[in-house]
C-alpha atoms as a PDB file:
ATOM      1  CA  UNK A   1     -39.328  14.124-182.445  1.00  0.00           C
ATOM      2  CA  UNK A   2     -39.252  16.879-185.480  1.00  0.00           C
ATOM      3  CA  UNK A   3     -37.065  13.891-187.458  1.00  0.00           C
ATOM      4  CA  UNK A   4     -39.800  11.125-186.656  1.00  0.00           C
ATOM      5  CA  UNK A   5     -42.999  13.694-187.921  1.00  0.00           C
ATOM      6  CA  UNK A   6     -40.990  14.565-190.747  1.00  0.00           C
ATOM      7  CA  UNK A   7     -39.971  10.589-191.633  1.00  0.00           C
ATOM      8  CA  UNK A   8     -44.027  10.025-191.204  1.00  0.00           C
ATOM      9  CA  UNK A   9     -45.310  12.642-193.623  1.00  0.00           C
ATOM     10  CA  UNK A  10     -42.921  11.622-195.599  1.00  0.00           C
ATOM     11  CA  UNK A  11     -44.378   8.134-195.783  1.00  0.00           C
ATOM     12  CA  UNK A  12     -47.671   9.513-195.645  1.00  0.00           C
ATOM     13  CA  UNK A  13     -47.000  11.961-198.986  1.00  0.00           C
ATOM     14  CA  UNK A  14     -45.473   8.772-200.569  1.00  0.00           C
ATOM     15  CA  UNK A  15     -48.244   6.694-199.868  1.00  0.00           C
ATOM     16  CA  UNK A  16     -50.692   9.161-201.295  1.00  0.00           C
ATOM     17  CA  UNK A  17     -49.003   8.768-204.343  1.00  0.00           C
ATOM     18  CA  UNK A  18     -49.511   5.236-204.973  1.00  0.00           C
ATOM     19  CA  UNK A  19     -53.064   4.770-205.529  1.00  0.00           C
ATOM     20  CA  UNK A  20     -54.264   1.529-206.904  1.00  0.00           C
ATOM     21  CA  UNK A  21     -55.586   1.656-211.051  1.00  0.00           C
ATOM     22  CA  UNK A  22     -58.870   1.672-211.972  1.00  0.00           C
ATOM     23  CA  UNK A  23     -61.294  -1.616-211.367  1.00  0.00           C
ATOM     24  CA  UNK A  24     -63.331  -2.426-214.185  1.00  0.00           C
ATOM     25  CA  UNK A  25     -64.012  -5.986-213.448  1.00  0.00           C
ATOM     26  CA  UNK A  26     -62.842  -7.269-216.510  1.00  0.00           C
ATOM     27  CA  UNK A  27     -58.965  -7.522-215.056  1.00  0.00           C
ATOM     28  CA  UNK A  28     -58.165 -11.404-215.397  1.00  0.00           C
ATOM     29  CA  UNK A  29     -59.365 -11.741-219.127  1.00  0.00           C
ATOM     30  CA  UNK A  30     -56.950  -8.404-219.839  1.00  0.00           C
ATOM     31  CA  UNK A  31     -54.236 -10.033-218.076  1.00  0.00           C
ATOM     32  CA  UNK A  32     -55.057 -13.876-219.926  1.00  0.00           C
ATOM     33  CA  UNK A  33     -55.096 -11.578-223.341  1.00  0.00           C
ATOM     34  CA  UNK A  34     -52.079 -10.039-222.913  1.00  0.00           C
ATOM     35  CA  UNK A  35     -50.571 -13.468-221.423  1.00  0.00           C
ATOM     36  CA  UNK A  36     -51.881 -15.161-224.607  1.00  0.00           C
ATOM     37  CA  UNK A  37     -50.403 -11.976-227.025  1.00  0.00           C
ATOM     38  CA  UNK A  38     -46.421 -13.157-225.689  1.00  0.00           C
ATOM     39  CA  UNK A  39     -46.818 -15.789-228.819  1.00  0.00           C
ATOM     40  CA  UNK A  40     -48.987 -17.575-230.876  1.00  0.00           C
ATOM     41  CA  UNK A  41     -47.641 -21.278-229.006  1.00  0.00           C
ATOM     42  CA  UNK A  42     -49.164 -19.895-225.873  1.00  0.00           C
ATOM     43  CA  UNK A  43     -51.877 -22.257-224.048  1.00  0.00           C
ATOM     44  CA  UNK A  44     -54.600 -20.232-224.000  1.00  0.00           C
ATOM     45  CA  UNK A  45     -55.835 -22.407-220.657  1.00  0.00           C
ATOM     46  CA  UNK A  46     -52.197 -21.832-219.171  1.00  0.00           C
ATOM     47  CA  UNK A  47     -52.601 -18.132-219.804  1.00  0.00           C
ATOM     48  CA  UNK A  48     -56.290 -18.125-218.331  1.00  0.00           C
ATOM     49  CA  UNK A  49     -55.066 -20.041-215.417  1.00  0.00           C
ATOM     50  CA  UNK A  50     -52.005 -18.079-214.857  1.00  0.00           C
ATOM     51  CA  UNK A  51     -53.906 -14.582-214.790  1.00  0.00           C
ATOM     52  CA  UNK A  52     -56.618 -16.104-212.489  1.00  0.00           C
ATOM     53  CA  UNK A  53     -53.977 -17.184-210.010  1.00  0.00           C
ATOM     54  CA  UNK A  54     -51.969 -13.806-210.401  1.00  0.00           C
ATOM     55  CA  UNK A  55     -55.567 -11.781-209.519  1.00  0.00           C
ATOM     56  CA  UNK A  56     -56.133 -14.672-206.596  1.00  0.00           C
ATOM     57  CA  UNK A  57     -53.169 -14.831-204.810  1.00  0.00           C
ATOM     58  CA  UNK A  58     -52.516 -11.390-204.398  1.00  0.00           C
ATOM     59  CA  UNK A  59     -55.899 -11.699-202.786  1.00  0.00           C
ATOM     60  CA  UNK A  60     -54.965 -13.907-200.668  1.00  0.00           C
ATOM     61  CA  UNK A  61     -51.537 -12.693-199.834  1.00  0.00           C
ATOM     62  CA  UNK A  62     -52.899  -9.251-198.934  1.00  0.00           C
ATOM     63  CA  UNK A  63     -54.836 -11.311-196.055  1.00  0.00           C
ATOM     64  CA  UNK A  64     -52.158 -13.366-195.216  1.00  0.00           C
ATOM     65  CA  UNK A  65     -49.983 -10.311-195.053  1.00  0.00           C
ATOM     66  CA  UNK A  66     -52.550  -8.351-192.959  1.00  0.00           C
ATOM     67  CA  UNK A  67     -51.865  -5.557-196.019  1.00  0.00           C
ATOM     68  CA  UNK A  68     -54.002  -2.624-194.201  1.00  0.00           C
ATOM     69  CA  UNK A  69     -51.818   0.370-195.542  1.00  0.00           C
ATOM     70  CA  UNK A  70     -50.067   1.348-198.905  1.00  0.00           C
ATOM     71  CA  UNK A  71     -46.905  -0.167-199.507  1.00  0.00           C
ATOM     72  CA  UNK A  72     -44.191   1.450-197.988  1.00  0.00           C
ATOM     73  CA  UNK A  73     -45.685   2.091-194.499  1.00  0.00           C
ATOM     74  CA  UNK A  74     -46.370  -1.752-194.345  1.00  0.00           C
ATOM     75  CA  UNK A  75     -42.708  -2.088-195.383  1.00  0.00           C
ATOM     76  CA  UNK A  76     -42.100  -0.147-192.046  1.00  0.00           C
ATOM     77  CA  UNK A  77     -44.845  -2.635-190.034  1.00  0.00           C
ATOM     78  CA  UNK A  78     -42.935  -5.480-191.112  1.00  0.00           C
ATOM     79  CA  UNK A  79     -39.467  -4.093-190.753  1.00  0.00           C
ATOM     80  CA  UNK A  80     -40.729  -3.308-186.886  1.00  0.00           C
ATOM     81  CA  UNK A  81     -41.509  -6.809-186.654  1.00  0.00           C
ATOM     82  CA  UNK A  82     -45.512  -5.635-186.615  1.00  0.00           C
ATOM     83  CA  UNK A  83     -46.793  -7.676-189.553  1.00  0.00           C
ATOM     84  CA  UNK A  84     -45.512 -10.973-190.442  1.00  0.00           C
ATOM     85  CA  UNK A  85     -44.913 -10.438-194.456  1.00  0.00           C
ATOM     86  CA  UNK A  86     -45.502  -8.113-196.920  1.00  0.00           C
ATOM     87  CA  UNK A  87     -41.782  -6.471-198.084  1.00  0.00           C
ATOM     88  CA  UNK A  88     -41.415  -6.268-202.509  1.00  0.00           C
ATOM     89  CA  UNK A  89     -39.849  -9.182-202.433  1.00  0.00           C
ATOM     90  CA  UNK A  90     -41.611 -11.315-200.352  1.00  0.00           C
ATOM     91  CA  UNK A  91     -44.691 -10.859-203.126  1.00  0.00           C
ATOM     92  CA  UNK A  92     -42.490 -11.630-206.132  1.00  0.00           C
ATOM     93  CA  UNK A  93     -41.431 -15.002-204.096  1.00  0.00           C
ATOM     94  CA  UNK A  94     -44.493 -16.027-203.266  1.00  0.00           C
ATOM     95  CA  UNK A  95     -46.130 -15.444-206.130  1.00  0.00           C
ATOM     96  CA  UNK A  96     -43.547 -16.887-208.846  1.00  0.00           C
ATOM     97  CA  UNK A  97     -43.496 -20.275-206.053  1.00  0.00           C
ATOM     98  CA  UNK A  98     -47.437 -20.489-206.640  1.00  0.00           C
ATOM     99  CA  UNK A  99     -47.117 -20.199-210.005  1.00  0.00           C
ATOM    100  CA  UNK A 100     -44.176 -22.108-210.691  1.00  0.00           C
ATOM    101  CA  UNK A 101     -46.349 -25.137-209.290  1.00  0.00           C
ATOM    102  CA  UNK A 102     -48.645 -24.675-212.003  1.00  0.00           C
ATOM    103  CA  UNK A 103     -46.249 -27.037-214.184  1.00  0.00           C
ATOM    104  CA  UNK A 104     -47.008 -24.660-217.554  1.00  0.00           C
ATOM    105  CA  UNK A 105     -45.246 -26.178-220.756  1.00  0.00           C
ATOM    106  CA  UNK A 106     -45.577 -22.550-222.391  1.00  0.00           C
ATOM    107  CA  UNK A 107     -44.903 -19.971-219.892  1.00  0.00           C
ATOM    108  CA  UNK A 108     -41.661 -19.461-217.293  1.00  0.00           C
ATOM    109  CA  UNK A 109     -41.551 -17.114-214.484  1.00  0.00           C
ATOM    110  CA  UNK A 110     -38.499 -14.561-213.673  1.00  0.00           C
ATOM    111  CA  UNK A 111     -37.341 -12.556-211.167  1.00  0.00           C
ATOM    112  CA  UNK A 112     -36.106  -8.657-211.387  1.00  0.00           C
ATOM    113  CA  UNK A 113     -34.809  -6.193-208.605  1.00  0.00           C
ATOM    114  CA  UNK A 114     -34.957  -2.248-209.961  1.00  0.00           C
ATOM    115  CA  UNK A 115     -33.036   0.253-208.047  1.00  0.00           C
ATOM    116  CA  UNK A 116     -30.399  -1.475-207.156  1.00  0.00           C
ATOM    117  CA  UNK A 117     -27.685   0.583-207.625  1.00  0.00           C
ATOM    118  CA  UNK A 118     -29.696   3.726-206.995  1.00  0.00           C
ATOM    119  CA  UNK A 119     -28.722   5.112-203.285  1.00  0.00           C
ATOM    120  CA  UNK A 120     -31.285   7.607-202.854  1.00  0.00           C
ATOM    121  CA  UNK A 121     -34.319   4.821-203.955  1.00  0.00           C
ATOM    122  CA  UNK A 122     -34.768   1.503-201.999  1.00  0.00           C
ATOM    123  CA  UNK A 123     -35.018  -1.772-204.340  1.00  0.00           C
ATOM    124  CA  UNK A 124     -37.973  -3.013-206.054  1.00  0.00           C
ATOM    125  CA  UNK A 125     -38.724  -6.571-206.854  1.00  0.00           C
ATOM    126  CA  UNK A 126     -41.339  -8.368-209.063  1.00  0.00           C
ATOM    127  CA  UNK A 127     -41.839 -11.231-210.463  1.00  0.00           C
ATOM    128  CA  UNK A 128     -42.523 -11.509-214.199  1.00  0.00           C
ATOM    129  CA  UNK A 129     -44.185 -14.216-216.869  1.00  0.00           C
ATOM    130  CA  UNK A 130     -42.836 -14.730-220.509  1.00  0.00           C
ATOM    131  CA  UNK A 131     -43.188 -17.315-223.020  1.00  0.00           C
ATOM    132  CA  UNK A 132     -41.168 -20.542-222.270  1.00  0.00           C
ATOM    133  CA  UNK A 133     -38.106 -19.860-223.458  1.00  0.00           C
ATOM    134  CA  UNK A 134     -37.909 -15.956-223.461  1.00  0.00           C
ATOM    135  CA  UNK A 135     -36.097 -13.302-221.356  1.00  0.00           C
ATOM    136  CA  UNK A 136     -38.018 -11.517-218.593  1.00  0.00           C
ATOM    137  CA  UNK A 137     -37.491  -8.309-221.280  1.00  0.00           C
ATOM    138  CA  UNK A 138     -40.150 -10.238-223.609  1.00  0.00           C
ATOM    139  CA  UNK A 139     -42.224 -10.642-220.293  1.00  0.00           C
ATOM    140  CA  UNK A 140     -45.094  -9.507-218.299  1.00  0.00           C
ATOM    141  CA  UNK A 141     -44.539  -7.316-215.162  1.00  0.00           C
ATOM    142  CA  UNK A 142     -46.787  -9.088-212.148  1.00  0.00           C
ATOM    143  CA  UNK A 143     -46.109  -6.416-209.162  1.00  0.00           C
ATOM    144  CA  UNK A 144     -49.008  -7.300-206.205  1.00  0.00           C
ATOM    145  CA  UNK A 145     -47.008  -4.742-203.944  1.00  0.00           C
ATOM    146  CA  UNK A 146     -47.162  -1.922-206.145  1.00  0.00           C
ATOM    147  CA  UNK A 147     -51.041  -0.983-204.908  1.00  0.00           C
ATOM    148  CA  UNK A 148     -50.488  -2.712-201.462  1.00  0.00           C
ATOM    149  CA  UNK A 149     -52.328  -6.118-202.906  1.00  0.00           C
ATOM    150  CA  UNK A 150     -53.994  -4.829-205.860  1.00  0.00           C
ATOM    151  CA  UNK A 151     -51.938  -6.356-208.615  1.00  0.00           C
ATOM    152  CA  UNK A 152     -50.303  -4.677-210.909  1.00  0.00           C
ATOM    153  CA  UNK A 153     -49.214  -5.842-214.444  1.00  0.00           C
ATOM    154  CA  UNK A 154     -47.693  -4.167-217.358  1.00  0.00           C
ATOM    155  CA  UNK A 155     -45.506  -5.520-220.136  1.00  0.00           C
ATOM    156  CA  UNK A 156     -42.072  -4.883-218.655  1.00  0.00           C
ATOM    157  CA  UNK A 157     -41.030  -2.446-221.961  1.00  0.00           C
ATOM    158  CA  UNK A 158     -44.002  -0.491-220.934  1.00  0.00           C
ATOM    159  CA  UNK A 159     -43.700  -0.172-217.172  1.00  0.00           C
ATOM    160  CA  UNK A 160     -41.408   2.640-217.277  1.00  0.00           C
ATOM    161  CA  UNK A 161     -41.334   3.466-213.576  1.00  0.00           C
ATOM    162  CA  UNK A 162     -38.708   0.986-212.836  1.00  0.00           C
ATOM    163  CA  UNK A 163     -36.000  -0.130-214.862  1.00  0.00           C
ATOM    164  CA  UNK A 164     -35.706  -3.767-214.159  1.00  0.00           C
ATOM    165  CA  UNK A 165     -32.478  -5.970-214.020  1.00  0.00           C
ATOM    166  CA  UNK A 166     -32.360  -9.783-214.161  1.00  0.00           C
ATOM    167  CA  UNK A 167     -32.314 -10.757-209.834  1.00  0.00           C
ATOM    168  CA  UNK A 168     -29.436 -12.980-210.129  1.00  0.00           C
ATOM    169  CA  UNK A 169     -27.296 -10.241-211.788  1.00  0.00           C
ATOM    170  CA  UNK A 170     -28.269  -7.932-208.602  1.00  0.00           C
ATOM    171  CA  UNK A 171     -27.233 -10.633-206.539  1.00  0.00           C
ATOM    172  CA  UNK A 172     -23.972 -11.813-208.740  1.00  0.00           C
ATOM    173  CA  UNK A 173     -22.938  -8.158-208.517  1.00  0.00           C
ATOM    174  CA  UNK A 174     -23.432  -8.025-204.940  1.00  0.00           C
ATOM    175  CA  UNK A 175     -21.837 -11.198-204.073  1.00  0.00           C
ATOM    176  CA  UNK A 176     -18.765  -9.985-205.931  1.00  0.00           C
ATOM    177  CA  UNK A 177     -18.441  -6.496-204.261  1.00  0.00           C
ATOM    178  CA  UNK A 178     -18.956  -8.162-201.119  1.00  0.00           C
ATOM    179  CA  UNK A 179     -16.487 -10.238-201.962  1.00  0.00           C
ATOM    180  CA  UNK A 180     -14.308  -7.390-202.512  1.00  0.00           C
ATOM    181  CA  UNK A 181     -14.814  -5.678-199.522  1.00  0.00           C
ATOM    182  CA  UNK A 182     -14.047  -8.644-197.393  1.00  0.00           C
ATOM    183  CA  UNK A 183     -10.796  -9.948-199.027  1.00  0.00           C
ATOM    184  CA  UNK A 184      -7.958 -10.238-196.359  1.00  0.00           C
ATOM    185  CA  UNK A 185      -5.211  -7.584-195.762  1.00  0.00           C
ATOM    186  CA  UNK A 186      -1.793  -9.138-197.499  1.00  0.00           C
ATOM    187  CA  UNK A 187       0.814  -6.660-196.463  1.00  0.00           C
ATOM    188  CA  UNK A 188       3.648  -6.224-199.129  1.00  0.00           C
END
């Protein structure tokens, strides 16, 4: 019983540490500027379009989800089978899927897991916007889970509380030590 209290302030002192930034009401033509600043062949109306999705469908995820607590105690309702959706990287899916169907010509969507090879942090993912063409380093951080709905976006060099790593290098380097570890016993 002590271990459960203890796991639950925890949470609680965690949670208290995440609160959402600042609403000034201006947040979708900040997000279209900066969108628009990743190069001057940018389409302004694909960068307008993108940041109103990005502000929309967190929204609406956060409904969907049934987000009614910060992050990682929702992580705990939907590891507990309590809430249907609503883990890191069930955010960065959906929301690189809704904009992927957008079609742009000038901007591309990534993926990035941080803390991967950290034991004593769990992993992060986020989904991230760049020019066409560009790595997810020249991108645009677009973290919904972050705030528990609220997005969150930050030019990746600047969001320095995760250092983020291409996904499909996680999951190459994970595939191959799982590989590893599952190779059959020759005997000599």
């Amino acid at each position: 019983m002590i271990r459960i209290l203890a796991f639950v302030l925890t949470l609680g002192m965690l949670a208290a540490c995440s609160a959402p930034p600042s609403s000034t009401g201006d947040e979708v033509q900040r997000l279209a500027s900066e969108i628009r600043s990743l190069g001057p062949d940018i389409d302004p109306v694909e960068a307008e379009r993108a940041a109103r999705i990005a502000y929309s469908y967190s929204a609406q995820l956060a409904q969907e989800y049934e987000i009614t607590d910060p992050p990682l105690v929702h992580n705990a309702k939907v590891n507990k089978g309590l809430r249907p959706r609503g883990l890191c990287w069930h955010w960065a899916e959906d929301i690189e899927r809704r904009l992927d169907q957008e079609g742009f010509e000038t901007l591309e969507m990534h993926r990035a897991i941080a803390n991967a090879d950290n034991p004593f942090r769990i992993d992060h993912s986020t989904a991230i916007i760049s020019r066409k063409g560009e790595t997810m380093r020249d991108g645009i951080v677009l973290d919904p889970w972050r705030y528990g709905g609220v997005l969150y976006w930050s030019p990746l060099t600047e969001d320095t509380k995760y250092e983020w790593v291409p996904r499909d290098a996680v999951l190459e380097k994970r595939r191959l030590d799982q590989h590893g570890a599952l190779l059959p016993y020759v005997s000599g």
